[in-house]
Protein backbone atom coordinates (compact mmCIF):
# COMPACT_ATOMS: atom_id res chain seq x y z
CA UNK A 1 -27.55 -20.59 -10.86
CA UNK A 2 -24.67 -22.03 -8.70
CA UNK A 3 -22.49 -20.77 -6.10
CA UNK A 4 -19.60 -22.18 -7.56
CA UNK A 5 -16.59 -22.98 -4.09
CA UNK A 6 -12.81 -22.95 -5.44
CA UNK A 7 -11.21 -26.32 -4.41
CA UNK A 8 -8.32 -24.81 -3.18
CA UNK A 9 -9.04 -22.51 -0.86
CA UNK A 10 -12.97 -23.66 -0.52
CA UNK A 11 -14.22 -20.07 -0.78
CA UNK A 12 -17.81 -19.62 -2.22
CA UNK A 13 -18.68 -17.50 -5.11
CA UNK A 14 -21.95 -15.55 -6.00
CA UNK A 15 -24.05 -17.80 -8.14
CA UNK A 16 -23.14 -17.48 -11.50
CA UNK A 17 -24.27 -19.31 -15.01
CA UNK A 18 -20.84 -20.57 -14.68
CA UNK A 19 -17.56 -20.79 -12.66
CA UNK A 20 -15.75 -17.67 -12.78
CA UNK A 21 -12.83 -17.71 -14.92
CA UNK A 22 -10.29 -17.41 -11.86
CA UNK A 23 -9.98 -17.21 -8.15
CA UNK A 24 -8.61 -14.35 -7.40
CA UNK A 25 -7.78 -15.19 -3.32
CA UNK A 26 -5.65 -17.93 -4.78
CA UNK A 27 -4.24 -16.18 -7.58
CA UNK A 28 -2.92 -13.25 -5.02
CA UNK A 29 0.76 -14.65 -3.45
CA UNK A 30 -0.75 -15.77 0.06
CA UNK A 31 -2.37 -18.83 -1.65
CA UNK A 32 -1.39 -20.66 -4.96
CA UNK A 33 -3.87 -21.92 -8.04
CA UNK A 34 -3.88 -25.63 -7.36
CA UNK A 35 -0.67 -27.58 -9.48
CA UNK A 36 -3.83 -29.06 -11.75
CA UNK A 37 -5.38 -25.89 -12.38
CA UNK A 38 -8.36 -23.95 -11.13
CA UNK A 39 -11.19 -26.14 -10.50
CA UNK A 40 -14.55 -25.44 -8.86
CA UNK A 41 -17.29 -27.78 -7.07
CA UNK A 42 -20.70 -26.61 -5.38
CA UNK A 43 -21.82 -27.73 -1.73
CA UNK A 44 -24.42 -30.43 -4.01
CA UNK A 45 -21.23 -32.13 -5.14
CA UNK A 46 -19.23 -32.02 -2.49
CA UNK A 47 -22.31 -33.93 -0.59
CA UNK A 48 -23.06 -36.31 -3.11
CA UNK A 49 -19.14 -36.98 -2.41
CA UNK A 50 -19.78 -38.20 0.74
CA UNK A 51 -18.78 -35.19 2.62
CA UNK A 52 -19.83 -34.54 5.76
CA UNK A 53 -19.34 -32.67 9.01
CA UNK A 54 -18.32 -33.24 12.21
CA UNK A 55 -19.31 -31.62 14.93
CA UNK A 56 -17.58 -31.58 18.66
CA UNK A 57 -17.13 -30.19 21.44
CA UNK A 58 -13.91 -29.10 22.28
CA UNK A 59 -14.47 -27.52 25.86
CA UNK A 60 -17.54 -26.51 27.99
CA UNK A 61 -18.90 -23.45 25.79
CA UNK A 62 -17.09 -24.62 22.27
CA UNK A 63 -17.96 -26.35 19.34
CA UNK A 64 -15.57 -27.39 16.32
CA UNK A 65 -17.47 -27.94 12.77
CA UNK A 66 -14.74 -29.84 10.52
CA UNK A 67 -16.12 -31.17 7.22
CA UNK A 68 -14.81 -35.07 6.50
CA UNK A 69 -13.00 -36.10 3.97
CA UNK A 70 -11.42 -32.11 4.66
CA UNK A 71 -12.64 -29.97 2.05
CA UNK A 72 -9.43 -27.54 0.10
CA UNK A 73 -7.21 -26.12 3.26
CA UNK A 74 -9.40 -28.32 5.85
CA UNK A 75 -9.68 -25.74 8.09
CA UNK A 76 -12.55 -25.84 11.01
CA UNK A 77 -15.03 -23.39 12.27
CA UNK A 78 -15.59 -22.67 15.98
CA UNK A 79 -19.19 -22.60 17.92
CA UNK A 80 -18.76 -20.29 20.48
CA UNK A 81 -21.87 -20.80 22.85
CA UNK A 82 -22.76 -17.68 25.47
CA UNK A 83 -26.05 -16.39 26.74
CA UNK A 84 -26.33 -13.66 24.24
CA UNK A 85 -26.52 -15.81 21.48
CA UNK A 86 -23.68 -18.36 19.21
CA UNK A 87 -20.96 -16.99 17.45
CA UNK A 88 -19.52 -19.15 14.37
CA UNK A 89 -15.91 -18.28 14.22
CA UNK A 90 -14.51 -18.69 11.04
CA UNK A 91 -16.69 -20.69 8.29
CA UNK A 92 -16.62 -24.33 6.70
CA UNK A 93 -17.39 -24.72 3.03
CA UNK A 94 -19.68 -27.65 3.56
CA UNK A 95 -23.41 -26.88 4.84
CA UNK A 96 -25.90 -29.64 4.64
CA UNK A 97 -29.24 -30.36 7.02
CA UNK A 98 -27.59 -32.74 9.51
CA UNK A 99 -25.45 -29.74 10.30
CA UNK A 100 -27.41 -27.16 10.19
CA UNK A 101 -30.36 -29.34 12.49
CA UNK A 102 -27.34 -30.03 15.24
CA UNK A 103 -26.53 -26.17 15.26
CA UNK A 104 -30.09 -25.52 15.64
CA UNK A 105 -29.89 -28.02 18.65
CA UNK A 106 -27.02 -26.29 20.30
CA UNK A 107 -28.72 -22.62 20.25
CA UNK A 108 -28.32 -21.57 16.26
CA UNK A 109 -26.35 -18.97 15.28
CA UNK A 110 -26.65 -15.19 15.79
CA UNK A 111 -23.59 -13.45 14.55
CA UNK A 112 -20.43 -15.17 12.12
CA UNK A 113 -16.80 -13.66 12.00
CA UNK A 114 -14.05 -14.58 9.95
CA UNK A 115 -10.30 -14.35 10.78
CA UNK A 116 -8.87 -13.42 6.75
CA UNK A 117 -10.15 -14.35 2.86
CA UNK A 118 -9.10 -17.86 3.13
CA UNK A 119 -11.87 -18.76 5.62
CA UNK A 120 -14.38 -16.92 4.08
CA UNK A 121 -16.01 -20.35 3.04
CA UNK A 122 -20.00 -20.15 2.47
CA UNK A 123 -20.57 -17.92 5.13
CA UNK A 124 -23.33 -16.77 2.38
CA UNK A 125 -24.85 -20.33 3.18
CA UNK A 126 -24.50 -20.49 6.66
CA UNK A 127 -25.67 -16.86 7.02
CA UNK A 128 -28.99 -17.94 5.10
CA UNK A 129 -29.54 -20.99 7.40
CA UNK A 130 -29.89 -19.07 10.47
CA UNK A 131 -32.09 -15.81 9.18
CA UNK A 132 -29.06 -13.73 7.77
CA UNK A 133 -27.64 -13.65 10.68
CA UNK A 134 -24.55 -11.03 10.68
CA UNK A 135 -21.01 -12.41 9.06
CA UNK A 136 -18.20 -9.58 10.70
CA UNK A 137 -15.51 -8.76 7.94
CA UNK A 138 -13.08 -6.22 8.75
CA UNK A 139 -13.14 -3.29 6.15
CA UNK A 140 -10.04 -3.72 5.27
CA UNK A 141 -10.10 -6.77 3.55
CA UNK A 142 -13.17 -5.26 1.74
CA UNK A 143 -11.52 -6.43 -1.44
CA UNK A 144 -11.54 -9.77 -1.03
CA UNK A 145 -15.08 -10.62 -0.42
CA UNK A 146 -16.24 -12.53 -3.23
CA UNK A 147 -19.87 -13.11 -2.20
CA UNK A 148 -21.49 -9.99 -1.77
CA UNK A 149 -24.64 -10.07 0.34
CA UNK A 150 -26.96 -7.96 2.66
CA UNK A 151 -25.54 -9.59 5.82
CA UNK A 152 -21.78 -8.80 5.29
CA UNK A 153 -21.33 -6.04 7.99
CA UNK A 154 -17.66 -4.52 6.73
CA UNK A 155 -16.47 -2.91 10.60
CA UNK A 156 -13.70 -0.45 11.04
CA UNK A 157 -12.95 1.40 14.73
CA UNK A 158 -10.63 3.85 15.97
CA UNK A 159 -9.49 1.12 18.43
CA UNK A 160 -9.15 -1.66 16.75
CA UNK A 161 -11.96 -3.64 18.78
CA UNK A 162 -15.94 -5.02 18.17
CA UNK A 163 -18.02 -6.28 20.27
CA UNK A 164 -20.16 -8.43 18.22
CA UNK A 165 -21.97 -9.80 21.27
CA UNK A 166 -22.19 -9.69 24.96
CA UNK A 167 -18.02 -10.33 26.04
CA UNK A 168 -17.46 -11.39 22.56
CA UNK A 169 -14.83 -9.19 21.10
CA UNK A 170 -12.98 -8.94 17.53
CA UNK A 171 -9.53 -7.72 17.46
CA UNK A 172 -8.57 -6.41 14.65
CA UNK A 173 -4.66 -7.33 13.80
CA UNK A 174 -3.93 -6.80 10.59
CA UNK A 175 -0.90 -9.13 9.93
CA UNK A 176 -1.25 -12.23 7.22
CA UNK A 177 -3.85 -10.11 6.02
CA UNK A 178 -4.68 -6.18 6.37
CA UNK A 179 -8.03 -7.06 7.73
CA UNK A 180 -6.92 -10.01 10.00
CA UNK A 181 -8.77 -10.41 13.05
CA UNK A 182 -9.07 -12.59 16.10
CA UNK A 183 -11.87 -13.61 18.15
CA UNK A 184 -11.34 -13.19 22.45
CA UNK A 185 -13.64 -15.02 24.35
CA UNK A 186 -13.51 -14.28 28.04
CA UNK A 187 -15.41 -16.98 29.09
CA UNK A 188 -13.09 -19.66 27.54
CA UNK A 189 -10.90 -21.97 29.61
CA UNK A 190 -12.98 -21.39 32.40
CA UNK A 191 -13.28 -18.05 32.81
CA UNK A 192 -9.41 -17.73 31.99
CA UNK A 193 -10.00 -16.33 28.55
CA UNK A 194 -9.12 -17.74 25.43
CA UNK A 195 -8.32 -16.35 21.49
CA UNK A 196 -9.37 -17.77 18.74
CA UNK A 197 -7.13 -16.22 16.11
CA UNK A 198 -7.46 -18.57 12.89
CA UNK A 199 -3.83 -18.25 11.35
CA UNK A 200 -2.89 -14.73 12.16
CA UNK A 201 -1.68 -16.17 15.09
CA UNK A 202 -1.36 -20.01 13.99
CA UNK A 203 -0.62 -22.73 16.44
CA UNK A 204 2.29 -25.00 15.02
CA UNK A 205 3.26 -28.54 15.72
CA UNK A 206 4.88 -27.68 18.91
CA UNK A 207 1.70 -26.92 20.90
CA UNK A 208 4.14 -24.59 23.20
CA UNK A 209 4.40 -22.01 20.57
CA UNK A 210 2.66 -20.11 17.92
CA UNK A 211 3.97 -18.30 14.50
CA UNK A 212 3.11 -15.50 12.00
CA UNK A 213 3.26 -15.84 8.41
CA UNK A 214 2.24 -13.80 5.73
CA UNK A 215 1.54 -16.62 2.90
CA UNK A 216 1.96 -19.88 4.43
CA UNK A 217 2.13 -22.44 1.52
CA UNK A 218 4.61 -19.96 -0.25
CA UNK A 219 6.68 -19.15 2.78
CA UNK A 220 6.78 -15.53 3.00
CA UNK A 221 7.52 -14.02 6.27
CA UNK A 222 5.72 -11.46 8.18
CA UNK A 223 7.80 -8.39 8.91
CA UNK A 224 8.71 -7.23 12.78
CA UNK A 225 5.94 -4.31 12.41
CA UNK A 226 3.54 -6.43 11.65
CA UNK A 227 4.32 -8.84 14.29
CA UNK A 228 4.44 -6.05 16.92
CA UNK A 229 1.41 -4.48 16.02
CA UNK A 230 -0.11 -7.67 16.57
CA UNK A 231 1.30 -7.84 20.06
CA UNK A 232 0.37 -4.29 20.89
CA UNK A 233 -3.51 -5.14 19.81
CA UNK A 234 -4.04 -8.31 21.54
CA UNK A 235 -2.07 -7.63 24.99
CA UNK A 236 -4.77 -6.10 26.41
CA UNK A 237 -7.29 -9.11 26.76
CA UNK A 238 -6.19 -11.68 28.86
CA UNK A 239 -6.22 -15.20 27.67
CA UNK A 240 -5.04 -18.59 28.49
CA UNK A 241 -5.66 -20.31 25.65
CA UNK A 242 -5.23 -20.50 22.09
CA UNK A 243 -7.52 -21.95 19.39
CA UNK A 244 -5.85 -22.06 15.87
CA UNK A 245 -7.50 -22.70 12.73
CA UNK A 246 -7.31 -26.69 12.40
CA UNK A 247 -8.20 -29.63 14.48
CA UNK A 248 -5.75 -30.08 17.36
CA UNK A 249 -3.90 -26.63 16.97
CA UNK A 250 -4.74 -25.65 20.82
CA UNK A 251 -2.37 -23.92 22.76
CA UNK A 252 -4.10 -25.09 26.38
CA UNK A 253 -1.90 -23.14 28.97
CA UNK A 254 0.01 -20.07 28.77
CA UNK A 255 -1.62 -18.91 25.88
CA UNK A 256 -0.27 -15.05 26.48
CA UNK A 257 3.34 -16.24 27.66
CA UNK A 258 3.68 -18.67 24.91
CA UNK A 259 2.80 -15.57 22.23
CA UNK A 260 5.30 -13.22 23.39
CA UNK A 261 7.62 -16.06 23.53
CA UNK A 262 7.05 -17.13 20.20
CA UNK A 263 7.31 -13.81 18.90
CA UNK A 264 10.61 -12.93 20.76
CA UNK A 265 12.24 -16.27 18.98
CA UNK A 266 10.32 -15.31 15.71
CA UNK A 267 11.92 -11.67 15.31
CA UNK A 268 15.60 -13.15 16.80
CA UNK A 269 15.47 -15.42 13.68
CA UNK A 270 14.91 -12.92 11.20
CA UNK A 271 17.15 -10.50 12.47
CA UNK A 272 19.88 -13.04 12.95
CA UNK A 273 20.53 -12.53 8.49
């Protein structure tokens, strides 16, 4: 049997005689069913389409995976490299040898952790490739899991935090989704800290700033709760940097100034009415 990926959102399915009927992640208001209609692939085809990934580094310690040509929202996953082990933030829906051989190469993989349902790629896959190694889903988003397996580790904690790994912490959020998390990494930006925080705290074009939605390609806005809640749960790990969820999307300096000053301008504009 396949496990069938939507080509929207590029989230992998159990395997199945045949592609489910729907995808419910795009069918819920966040995302939209492609203008075409729903249509599926499998990690076969989208190799034997000439896909492939990339893999770079991005600083001393980091690794981006991004899968060319981009595969559905063309997000990239993060290779977070410490002396406990590698942490793949967020997930690709590609996984093929080549990449899987040049992870190997840069230490493997020893826990995954996923920012909201529209990353949730084939972490299935990439879990397999390095011995079912742990994939951290907050409990909340329990729901939206649509590839049930023995490595999914669902975490809820009184205060909001994981450590998955040595000074490897999740956050959880809440915001674009209930179970949105970010990723700190106290080691990043040279010992400055950094986030990685997917888009429940994206990086827009202005590299100065930051935003909060809660669906993105239908423009819905996240409320001031929300926002703040956000800000409460993340002030407490310092940071200088910002790694959003696609190529480029770095805030590099005054990563902690930049979100309060994002959100400040954020909540002024929807309060203005």
């Amino acid at each position: 049997m396949d496990a069938f990926i939507c080509r929207r959102c590029g989230v992998q399915y159990a395997p199945s005689e045949r592609p489910p009927e729907s995808c419910p992640i795009c069918e819920d208001e966040r995302e939209c069913v492609d203008w075409n209609g729903q249509q599926w692939t499998t990690i076969d085809e989208l190799i034997a389409e000439g896909r492939r990934n990339h893999i770079s580094e991005e600083e001393s310690g980091l690794y981006a995976i991004d899968t060319r040509p981009a595969v559905a929202i063309g997000q990239r996953a993060l290779l977070v490299r410490t002396p406990h082990g590698n942490v793949m933030w967020d997930c690709v829906s590609l996984v093929d040898d080549a990449s899987v051989e040049r992870v190997r190469e840069l230490g493997g993989i020893s826990a995954i952790a996923i920012s909201h349902p529209h990353f949730y790629a084939s972490n299935a896959a990439w879990s397999r490739a390095f011995g079912d190694c742990p994939v951290y889903i907050h409990a909340a988003d329990a729901e939206h899991v649509q590839y049930p397996h023995p490595a999914v580790k669902l975490w809820d904690s009184p205060n909001h935090t994981l450590e998955i790994l040595p000074g490897v912490t999740l956050i959880h959020t809440g915001g674009h989704f209930a179970g949105s998390q970010v990723l700190h990494w106290p080691a990043g930006c040279d010992g400055k800290g950094a986030i990685l925080t997917g888009d429940t705290i994206t990086v827009v074009m202005d590299r100065r700033y930051v935003s909060f939605m809660y669906s993105y390609p239908n423009l819905i806005p996240l409320g001031e709760r929300s926002i703040r809640q956000i800000l409460d749960r993340v002030r407490p790990f310092p940071f200088e940097r910002i790694y959003g969820g696609w190529s480029g999307r770095i805030v590099r300096a005054d990563g902690a100034d930049a979100l309060e000053r994002s959100a400040e301008r954020y909540l002024k504009m929807i309060r203005q009415g």
